[in-house]
Protein backbone atom coordinates (compact mmCIF):
# COMPACT_ATOMS: atom_id res chain seq x y z
CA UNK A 1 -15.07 -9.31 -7.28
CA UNK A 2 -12.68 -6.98 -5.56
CA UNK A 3 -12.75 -3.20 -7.16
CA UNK A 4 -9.69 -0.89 -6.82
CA UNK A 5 -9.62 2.31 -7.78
CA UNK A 6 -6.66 3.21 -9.24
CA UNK A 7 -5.90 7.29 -9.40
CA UNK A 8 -5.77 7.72 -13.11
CA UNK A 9 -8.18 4.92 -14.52
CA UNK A 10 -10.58 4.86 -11.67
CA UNK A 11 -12.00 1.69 -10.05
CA UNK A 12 -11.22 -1.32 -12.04
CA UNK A 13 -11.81 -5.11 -11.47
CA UNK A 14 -8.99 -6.53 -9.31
CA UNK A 15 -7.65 -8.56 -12.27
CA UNK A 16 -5.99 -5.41 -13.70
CA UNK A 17 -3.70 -5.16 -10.58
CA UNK A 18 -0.53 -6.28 -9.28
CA UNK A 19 0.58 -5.74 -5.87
CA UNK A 20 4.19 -4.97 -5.83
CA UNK A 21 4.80 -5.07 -1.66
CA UNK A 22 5.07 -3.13 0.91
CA UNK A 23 5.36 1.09 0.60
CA UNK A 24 7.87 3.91 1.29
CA UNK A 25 10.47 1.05 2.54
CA UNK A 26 13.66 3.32 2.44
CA UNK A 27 17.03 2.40 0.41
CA UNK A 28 19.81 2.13 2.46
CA UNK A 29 22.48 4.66 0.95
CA UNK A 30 24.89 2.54 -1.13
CA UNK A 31 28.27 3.90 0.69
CA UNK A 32 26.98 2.96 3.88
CA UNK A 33 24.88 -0.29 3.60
CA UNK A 34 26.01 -3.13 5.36
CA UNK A 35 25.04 -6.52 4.51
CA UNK A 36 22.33 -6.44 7.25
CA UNK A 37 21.03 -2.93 6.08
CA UNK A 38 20.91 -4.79 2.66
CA UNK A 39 18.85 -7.96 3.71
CA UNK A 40 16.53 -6.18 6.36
CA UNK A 41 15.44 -3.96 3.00
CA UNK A 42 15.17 -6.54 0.31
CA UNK A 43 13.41 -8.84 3.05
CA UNK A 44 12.18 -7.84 6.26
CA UNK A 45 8.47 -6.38 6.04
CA UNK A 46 5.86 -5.77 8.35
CA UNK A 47 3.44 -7.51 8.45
CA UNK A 48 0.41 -5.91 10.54
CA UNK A 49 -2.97 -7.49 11.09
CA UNK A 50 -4.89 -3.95 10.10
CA UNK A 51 -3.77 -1.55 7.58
CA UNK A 52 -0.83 -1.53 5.70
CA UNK A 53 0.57 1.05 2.87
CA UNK A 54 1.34 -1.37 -0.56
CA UNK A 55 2.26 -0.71 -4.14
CA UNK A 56 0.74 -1.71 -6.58
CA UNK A 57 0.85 -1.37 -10.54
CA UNK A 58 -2.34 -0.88 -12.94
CA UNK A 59 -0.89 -3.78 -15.15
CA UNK A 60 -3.91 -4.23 -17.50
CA UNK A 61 -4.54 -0.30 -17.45
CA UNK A 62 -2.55 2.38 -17.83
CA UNK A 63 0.29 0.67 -16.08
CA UNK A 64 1.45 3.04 -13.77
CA UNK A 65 2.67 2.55 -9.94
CA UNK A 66 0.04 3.73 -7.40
CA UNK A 67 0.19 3.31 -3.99
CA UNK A 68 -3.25 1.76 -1.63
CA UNK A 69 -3.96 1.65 2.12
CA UNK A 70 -5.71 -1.96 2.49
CA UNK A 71 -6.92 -3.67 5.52
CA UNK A 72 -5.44 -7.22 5.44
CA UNK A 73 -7.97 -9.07 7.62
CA UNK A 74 -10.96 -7.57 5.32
CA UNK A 75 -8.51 -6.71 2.20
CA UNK A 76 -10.81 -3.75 1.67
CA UNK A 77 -9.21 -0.79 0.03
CA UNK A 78 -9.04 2.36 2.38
CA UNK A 79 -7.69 4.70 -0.28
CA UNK A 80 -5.36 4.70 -3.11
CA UNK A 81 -3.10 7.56 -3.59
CA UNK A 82 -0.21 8.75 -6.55
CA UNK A 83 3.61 6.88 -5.96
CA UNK A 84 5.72 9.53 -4.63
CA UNK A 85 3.04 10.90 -2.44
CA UNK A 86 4.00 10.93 1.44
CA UNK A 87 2.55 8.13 3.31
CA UNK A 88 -0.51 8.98 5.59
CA UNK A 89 -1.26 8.22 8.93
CA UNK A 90 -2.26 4.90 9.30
CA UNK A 91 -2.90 5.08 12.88
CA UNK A 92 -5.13 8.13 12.03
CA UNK A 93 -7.39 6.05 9.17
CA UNK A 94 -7.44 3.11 11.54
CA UNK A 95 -9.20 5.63 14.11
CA UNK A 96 -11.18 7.09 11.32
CA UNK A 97 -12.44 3.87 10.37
CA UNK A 98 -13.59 2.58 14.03
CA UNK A 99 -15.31 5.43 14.38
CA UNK A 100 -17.47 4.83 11.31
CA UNK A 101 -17.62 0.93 12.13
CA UNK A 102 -18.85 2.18 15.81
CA UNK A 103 -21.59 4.86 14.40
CA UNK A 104 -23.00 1.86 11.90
């Protein structure tokens, strides 16, 4: 069973979690949006082999939004981090996590 460690409850079985997509995707501003702005943000996402920034919600828990780094070809958690925190580097942890793989 997966664990995720969510940053009030700690880690918790991965039955207690919802992911709710991608992270920091920006709102288009509402005067300005176009109808492409619109659609590119309720439906384009990335979708990187590697790591990617989610949310996700502690449903089962204490039901607050967190965000996670998770590695989608291993879908091992990285870290998991407050919502409204700044989004780290991924290309840094990606580095940071060779070099451990390489040093095993």
């Amino acid at each position: 069973m997966l664990l995720i460690t969510c940053p009030v409850c700690g880690p918790r079985p991965e039955i207690e979690f919802r992911n709710m997509g991608e992270a920091h995707v920006a709102r288009p501003a509402p005067d300005a949006a176009t109808d492409q702005d619109m659609a590119a943000f309720l439906y384009l996402r990335s979708n990187p082999k590697g790591l990617i920034a989610e949310r996700w919600r502690h449903v089962h828990g204490c039901a607050r939004f967190f965000n996670a780094v998770r590695h989608t070809v291993t879908d091992k958690f990285v870290t998991t981090y407050p919502a409204g925190s700044p989004a780290p580097d991924l290309a840094a942890l990606a580095a940071e996590l060779a070099e451990r793989e390489a040093a095993r």
